[in-house]
C-alpha atoms as a PDB file:
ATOM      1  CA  UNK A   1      54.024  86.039 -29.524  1.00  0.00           C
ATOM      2  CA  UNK A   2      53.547  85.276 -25.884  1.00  0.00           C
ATOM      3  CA  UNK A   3      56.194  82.910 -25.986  1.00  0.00           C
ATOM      4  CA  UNK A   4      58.729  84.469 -27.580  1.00  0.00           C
ATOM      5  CA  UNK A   5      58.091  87.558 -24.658  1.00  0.00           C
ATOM      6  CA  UNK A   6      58.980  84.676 -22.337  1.00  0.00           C
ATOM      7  CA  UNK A   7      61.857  84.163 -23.593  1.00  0.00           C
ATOM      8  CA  UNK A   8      63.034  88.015 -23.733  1.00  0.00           C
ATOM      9  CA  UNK A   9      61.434  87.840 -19.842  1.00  0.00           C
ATOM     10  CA  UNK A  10      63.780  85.206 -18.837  1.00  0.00           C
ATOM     11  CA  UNK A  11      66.839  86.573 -20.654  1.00  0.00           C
ATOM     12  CA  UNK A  12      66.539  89.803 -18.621  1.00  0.00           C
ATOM     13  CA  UNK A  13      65.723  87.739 -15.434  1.00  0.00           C
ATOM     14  CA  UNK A  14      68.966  85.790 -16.440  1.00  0.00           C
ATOM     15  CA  UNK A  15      71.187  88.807 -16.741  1.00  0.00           C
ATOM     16  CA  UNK A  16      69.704  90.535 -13.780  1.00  0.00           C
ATOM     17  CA  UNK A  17      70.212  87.726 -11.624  1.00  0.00           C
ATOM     18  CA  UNK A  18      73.929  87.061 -12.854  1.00  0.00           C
ATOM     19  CA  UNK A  19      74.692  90.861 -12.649  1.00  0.00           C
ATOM     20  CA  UNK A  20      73.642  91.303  -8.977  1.00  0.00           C
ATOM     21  CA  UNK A  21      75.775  87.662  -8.291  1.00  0.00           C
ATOM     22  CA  UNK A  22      78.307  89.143  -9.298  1.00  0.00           C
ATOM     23  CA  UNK A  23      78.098  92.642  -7.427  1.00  0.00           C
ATOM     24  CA  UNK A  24      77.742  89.965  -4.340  1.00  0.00           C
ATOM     25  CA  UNK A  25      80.932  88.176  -5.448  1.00  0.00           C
ATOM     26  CA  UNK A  26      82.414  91.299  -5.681  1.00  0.00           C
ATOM     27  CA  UNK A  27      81.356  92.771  -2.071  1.00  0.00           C
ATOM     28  CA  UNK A  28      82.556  89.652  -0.762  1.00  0.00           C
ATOM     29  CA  UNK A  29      85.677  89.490  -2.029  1.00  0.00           C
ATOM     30  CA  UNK A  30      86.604  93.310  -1.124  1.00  0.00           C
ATOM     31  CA  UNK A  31      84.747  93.239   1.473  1.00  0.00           C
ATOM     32  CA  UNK A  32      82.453  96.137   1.182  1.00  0.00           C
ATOM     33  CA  UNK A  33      78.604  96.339   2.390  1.00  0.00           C
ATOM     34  CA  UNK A  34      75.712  96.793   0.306  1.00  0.00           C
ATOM     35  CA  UNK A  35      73.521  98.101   2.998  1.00  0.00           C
ATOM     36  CA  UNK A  36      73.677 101.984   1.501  1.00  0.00           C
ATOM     37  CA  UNK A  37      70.007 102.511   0.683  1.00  0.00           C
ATOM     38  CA  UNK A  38      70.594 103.663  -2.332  1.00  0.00           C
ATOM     39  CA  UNK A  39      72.256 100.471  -3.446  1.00  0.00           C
ATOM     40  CA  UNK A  40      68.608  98.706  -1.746  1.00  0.00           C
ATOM     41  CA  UNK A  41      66.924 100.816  -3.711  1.00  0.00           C
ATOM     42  CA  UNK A  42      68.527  99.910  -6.955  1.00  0.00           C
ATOM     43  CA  UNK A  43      68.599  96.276  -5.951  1.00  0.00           C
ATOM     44  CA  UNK A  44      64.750  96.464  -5.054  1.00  0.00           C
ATOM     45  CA  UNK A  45      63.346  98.364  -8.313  1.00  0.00           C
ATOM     46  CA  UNK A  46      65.750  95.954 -10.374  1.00  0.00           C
ATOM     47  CA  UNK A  47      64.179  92.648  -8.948  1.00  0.00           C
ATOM     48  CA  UNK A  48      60.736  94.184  -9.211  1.00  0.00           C
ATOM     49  CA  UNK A  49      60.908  94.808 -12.416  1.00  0.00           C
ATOM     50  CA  UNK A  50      61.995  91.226 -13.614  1.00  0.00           C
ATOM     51  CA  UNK A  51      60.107  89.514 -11.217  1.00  0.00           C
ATOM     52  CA  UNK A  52      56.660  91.523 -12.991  1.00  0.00           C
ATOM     53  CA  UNK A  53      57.915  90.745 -16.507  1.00  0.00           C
ATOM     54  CA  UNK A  54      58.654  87.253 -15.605  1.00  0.00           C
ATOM     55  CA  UNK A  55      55.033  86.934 -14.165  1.00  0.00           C
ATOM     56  CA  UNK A  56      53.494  88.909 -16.596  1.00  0.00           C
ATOM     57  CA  UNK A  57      55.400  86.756 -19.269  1.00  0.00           C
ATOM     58  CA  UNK A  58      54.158  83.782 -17.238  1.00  0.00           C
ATOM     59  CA  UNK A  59      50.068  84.191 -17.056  1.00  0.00           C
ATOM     60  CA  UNK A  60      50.647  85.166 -21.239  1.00  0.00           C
ATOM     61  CA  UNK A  61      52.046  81.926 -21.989  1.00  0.00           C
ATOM     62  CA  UNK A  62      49.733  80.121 -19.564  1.00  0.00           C
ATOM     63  CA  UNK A  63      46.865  81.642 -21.719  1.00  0.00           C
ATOM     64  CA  UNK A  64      48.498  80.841 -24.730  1.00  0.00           C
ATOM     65  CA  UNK A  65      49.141  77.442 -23.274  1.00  0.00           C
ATOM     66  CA  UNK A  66      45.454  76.707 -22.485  1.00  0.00           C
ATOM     67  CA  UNK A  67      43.832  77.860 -25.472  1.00  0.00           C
ATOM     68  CA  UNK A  68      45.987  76.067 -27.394  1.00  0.00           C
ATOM     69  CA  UNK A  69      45.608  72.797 -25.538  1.00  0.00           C
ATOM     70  CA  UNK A  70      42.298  73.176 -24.104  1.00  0.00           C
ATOM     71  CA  UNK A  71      40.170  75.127 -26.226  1.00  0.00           C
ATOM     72  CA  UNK A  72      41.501  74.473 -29.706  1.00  0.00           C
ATOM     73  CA  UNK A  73      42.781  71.059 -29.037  1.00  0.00           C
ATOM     74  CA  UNK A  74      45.478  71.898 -31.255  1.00  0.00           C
ATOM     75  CA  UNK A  75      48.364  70.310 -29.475  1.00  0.00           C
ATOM     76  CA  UNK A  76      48.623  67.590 -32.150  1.00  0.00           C
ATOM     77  CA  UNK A  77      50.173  70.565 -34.537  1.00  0.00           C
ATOM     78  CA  UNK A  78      51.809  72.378 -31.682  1.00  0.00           C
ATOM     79  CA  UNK A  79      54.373  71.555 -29.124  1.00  0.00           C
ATOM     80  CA  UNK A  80      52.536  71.944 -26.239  1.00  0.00           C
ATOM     81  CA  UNK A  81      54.482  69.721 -23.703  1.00  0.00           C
ATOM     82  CA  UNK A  82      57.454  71.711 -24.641  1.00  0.00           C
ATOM     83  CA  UNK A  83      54.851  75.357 -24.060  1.00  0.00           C
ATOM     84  CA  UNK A  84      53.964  73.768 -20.566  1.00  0.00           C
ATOM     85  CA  UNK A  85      57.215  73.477 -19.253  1.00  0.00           C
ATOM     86  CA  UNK A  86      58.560  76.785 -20.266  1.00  0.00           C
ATOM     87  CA  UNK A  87      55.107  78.379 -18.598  1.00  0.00           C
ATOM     88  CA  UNK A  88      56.061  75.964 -15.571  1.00  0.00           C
ATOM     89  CA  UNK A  89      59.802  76.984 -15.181  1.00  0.00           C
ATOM     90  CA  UNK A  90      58.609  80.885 -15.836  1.00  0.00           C
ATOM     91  CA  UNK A  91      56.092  80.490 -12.590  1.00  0.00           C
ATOM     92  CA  UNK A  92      58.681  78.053 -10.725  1.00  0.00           C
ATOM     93  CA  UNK A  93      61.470  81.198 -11.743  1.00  0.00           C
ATOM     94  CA  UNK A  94      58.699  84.254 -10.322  1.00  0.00           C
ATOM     95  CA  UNK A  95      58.614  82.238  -7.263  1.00  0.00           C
ATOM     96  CA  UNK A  96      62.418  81.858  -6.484  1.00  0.00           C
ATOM     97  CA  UNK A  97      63.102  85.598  -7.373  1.00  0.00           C
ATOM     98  CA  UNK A  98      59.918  87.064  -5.550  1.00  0.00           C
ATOM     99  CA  UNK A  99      61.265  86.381  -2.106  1.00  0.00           C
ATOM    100  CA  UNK A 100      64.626  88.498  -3.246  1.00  0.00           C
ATOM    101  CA  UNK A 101      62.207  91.473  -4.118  1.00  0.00           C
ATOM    102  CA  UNK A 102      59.895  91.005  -1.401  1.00  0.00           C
ATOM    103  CA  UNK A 103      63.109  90.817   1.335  1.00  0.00           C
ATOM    104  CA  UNK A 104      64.978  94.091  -0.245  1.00  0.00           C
ATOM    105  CA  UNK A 105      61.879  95.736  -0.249  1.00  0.00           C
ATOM    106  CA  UNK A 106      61.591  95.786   3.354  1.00  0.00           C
ATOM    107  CA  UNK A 107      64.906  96.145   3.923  1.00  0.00           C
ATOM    108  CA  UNK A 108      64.265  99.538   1.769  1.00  0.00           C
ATOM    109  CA  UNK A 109      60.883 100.548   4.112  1.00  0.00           C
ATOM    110  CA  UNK A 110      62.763  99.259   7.352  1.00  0.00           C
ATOM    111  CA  UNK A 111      65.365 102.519   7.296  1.00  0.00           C
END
């Protein structure tokens, strides 16, 4: 169960991440600023959100992971290598967007 709310984690990290790429594309290309604080705002409470599930989704699967591996010694009928890396890649993925939140954040407290 903890897996599969990894994957739903990293879908909406996915979209979230190619939605507000393309708002940037988009404000490049016309030329517009996103510095309105309500756009912040939005931008802020958007990557906070993912960037909890994707953590939250993250320690779950790392639990899952271990007790699986560790405690059950189970991995023979599992796919634990495979359960690893997606727990890896979800914490390697929290750390790349946590900067993003952290940075609009204070952009947001700054004004």
């Amino acid at each position: 169960m903890s897996h599969s709310y990894l994957v739903v984690a990293a879908a909406v990290q996915s979209l979230w991440s190619l939605s507000l790429a393309i708002v940037d594309i988009y404000a490049l290309l016309v030329g517009r600023c996103l510095r309105n604080p309500r756009v912040v705002s939005f931008f802020a409470i958007g990557d906070g959100i993912s960037s909890t599930l994707t953590f939250s989704a993250a320690c779950a699967s790392a639990g899952i992971t271990v007790l699986i591996g560790s405690d059950l010694h189970e991995c023979k009928n599992n796919h634990c290598r495979q359960f690893q890396s997606a727990t890896a890649m979800a914490f390697i993925s929290w750390f790349a967007v946590s900067p993003s939140f952290l940075l609009n954040f204070w952009t947001l407290a700054s004004r």
